[in-house]
C-alpha atoms as a PDB file:
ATOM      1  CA  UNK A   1     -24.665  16.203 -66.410  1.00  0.00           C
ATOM      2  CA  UNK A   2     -28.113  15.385 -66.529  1.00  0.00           C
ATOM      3  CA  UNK A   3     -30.861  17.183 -65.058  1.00  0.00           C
ATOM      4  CA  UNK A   4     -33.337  14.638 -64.711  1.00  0.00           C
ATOM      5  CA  UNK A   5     -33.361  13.761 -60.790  1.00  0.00           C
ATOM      6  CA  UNK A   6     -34.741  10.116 -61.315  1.00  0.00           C
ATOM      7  CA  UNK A   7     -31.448   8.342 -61.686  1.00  0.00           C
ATOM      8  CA  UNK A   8     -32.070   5.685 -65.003  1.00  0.00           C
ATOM      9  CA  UNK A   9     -32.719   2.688 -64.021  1.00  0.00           C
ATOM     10  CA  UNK A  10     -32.236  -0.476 -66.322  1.00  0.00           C
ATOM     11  CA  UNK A  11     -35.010  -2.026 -68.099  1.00  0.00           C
ATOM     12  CA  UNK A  12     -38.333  -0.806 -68.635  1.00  0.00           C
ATOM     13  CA  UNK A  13     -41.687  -0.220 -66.925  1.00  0.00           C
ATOM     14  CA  UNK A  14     -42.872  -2.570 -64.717  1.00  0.00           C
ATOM     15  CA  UNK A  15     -39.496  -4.046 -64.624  1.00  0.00           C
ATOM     16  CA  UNK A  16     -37.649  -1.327 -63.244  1.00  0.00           C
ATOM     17  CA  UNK A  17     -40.202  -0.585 -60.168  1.00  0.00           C
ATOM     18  CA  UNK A  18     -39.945  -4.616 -58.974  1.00  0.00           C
ATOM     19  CA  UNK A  19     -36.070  -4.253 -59.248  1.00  0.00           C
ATOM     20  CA  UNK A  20     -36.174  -0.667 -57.563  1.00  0.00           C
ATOM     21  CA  UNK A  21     -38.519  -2.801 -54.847  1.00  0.00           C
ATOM     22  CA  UNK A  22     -36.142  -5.888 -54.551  1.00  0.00           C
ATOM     23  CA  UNK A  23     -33.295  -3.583 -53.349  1.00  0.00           C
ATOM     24  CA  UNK A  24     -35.035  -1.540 -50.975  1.00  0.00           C
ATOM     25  CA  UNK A  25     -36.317  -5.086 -49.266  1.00  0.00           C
ATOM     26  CA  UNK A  26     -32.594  -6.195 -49.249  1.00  0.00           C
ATOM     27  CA  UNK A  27     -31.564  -2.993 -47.805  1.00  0.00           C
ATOM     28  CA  UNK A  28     -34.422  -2.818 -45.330  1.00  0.00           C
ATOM     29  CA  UNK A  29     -33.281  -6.850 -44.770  1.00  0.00           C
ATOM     30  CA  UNK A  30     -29.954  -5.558 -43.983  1.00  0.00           C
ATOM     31  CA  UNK A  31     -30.633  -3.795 -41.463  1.00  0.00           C
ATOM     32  CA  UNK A  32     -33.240  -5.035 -39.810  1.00  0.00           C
ATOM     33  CA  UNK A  33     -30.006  -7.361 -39.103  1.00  0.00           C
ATOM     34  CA  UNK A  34     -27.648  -4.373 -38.031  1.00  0.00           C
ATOM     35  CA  UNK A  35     -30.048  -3.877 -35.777  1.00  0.00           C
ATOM     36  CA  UNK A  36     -30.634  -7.054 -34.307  1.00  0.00           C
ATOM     37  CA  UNK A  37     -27.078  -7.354 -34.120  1.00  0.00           C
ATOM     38  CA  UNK A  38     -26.834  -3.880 -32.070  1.00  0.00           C
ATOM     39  CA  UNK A  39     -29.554  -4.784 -30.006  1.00  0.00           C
ATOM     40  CA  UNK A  40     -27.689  -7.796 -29.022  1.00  0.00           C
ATOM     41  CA  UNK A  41     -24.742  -5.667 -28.501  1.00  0.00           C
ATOM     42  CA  UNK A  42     -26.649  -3.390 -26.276  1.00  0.00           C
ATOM     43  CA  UNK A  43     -28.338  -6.620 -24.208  1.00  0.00           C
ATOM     44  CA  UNK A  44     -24.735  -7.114 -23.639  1.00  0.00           C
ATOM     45  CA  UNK A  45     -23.417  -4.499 -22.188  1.00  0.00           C
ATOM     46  CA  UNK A  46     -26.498  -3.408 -20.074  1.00  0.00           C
ATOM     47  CA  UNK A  47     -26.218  -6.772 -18.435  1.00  0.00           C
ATOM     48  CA  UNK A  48     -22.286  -6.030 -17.806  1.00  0.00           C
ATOM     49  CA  UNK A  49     -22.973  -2.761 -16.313  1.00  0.00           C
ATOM     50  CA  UNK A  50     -25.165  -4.146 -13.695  1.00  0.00           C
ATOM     51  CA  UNK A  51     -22.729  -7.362 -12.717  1.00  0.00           C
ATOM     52  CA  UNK A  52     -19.995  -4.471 -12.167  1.00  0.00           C
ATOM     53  CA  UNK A  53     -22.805  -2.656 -10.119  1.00  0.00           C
ATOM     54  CA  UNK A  54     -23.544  -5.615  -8.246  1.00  0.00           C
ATOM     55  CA  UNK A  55     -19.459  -6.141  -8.145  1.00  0.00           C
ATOM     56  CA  UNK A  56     -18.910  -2.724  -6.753  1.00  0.00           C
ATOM     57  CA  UNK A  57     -21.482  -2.686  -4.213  1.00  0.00           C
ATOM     58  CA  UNK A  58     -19.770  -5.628  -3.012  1.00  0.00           C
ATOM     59  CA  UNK A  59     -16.711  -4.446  -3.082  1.00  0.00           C
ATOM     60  CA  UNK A  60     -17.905  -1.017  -1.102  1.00  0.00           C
ATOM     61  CA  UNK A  61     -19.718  -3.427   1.786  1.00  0.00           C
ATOM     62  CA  UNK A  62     -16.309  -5.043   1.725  1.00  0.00           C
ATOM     63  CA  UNK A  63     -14.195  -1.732   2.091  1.00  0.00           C
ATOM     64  CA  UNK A  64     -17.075  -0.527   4.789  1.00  0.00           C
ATOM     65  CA  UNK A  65     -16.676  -3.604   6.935  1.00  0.00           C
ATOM     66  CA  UNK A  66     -12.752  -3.110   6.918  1.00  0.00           C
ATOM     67  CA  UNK A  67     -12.716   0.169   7.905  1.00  0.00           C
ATOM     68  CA  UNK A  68     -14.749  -0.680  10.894  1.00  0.00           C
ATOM     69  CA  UNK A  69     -12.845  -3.372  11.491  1.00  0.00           C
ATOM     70  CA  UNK A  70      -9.579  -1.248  11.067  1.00  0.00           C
ATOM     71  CA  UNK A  71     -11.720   2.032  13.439  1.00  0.00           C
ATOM     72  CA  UNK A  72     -12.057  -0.938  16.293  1.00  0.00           C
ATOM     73  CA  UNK A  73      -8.445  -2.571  16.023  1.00  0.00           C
ATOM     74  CA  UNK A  74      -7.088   0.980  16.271  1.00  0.00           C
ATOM     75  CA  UNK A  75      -9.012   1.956  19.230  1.00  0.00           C
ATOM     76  CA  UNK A  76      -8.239  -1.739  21.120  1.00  0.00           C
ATOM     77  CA  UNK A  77      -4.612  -0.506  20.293  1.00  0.00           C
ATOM     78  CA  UNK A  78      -5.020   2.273  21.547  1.00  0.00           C
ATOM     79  CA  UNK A  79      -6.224   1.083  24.696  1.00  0.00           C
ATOM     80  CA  UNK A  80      -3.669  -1.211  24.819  1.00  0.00           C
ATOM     81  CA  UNK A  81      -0.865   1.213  24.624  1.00  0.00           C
ATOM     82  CA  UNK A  82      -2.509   3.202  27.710  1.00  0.00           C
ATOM     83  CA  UNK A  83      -2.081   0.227  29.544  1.00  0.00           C
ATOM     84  CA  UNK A  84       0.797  -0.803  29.380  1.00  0.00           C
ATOM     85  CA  UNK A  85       2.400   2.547  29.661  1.00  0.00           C
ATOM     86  CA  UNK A  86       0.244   2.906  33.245  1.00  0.00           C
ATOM     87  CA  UNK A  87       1.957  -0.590  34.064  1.00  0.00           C
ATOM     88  CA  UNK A  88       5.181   0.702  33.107  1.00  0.00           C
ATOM     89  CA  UNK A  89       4.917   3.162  35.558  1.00  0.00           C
ATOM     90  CA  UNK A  90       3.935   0.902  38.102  1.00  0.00           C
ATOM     91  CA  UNK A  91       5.975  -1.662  37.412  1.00  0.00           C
ATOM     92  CA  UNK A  92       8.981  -0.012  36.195  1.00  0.00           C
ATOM     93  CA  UNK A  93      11.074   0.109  39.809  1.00  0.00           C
ATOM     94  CA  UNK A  94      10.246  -3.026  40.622  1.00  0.00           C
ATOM     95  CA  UNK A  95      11.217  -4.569  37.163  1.00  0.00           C
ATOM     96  CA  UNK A  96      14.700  -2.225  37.560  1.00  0.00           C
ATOM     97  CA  UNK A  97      15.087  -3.492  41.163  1.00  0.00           C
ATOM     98  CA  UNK A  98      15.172  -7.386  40.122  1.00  0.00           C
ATOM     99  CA  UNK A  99      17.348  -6.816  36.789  1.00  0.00           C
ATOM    100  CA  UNK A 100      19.807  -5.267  39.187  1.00  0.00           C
ATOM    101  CA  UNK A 101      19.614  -8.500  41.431  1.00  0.00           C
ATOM    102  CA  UNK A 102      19.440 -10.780  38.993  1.00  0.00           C
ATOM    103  CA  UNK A 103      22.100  -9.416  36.405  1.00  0.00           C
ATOM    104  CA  UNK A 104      23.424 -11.694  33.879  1.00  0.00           C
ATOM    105  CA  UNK A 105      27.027 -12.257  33.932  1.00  0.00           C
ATOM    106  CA  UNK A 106      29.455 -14.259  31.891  1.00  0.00           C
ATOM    107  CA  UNK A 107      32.966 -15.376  33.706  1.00  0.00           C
ATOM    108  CA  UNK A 108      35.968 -13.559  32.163  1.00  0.00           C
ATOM    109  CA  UNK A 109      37.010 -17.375  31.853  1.00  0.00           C
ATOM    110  CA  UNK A 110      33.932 -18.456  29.438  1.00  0.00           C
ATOM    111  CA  UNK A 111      34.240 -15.126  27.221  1.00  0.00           C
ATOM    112  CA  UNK A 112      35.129 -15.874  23.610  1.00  0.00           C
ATOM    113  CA  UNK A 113      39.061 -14.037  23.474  1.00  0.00           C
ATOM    114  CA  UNK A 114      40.147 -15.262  20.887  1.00  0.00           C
ATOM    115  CA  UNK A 115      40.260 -11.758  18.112  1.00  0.00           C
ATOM    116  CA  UNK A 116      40.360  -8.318  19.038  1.00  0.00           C
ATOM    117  CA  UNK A 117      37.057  -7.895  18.436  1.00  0.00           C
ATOM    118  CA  UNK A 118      35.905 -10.458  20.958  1.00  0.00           C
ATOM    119  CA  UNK A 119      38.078  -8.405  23.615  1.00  0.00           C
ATOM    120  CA  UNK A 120      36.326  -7.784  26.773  1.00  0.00           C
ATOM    121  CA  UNK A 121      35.812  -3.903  27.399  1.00  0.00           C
ATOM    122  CA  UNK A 122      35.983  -2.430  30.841  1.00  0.00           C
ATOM    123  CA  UNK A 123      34.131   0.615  31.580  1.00  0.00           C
ATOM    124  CA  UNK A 124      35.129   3.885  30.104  1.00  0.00           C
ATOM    125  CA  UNK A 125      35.748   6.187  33.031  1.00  0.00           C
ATOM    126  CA  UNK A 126      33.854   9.556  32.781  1.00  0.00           C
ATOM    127  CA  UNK A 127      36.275  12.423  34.703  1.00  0.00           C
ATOM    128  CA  UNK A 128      35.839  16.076  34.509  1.00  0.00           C
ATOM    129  CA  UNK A 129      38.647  17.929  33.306  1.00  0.00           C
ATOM    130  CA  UNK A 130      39.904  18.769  36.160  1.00  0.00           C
ATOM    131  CA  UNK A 131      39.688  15.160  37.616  1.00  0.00           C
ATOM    132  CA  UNK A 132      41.403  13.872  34.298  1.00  0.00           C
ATOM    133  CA  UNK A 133      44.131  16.745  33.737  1.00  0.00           C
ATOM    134  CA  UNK A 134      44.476  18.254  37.456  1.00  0.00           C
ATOM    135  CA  UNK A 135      43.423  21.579  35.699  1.00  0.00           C
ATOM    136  CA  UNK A 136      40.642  23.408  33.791  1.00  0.00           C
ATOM    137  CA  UNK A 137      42.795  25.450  31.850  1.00  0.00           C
ATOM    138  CA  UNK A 138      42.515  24.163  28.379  1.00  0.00           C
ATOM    139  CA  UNK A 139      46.477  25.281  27.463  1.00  0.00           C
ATOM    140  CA  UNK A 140      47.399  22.817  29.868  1.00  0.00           C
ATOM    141  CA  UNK A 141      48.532  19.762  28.845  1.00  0.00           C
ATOM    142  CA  UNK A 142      49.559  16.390  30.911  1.00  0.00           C
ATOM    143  CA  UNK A 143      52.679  15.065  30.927  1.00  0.00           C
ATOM    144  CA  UNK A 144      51.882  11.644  30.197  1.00  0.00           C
ATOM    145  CA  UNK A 145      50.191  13.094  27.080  1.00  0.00           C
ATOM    146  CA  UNK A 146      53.692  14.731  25.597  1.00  0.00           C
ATOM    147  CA  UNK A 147      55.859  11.224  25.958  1.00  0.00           C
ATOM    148  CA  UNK A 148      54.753  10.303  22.317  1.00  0.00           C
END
C-alpha cells in the first residue's frame, strides 16, 4: 500500500494534468446531461400533478352538484310521500267503497279446471271452537273426526 495520496497517473507532466482535465470535462459533460434529463423528468411530473389537480377539482364540483341534486330529489320525495299518504286518507273509503262495487269476477264457467292446482277455492270458514266442535273443552273430540 502506498502512502502517497495522489493516485499515479500515466504519463508525465503536462500530459497527465490535460488527461486529469479531459475526464473531469467528460464527467462534468455527463452530468450536466443527468441533469437535464432529471429536469425533464421533473417538468413532467409537475405538469401531471396539476392536470390531476385540475381533474380533481372537477371531479369535487361534480360530486358537489350531485349531492345537491341528490339533497333536492330526496326532499321532493319526501314531499311526495306526505302527499300521497294525506290522499290516502282521504281517499281511502271512497277508493274501498267502489272496489267493493265494482269487484272483478270470473264465471265458475270461464275458470281454467283443468289440474288440481287450477281448482277453484271457496272460502275457508273461520269458527270458534265452540262453533266448530260444540265444546271448548279441548279433550273433546267430534265424532266425525274419529270415523278415519
Amino acid at each position: 500500500m502506498s502512502l502517497n495520496p495522489i493516485p499515479r497517473l500515466k504519463g508525465n507532466g503536462r500530459r497527465r494534468a490535460i488527461d486529469k482535465v479531459a475526464e473531469l470535462r467528460d464527467e462534468n459533460r455527463r452530468l450536466f446531461t443527468h441533469l437535464m434529463g432529471a429536469d425533464d423528468a421533473f417538468a413532467l411530473l409537475h405538469q401531471q400533478l396539476a392536470e390531476t389537480a385540475a381533474r380533481q377539482a372537477e371531479a369535487e364540483e361534480i360530486v358537489v352538484k350531485q349531492q345537491a341534486d341528490i339533497d333536492d330529489l330526496t326532499a321532493e320525495n319526501d314531499q311526495l310521500r306526505d302527499e300521497l299518504a294525506a290522499l290516502k286518507v282521504r281517499f281511502g273509503p271512497e277508493l274501498a267503497a267502489e272496489a267493493n262495487a265494482h269487484p272483478i269476477t270470473v264465471p265458475p264457467m270461464i275458470r281454467p279446471v283443468d289440474g288440481p292446482e287450477d281448482q277453484a277455492t271457496a272460502p275457508i270458514p273461520v269458527l270458534t271452537l265452540q262453533q266448530a266442535f260444540g265444546s271448548t273443552d279441548p279433550a273433546h273430540v267430534p265424532a266425525w273426526a274419529l270415523r278415519d
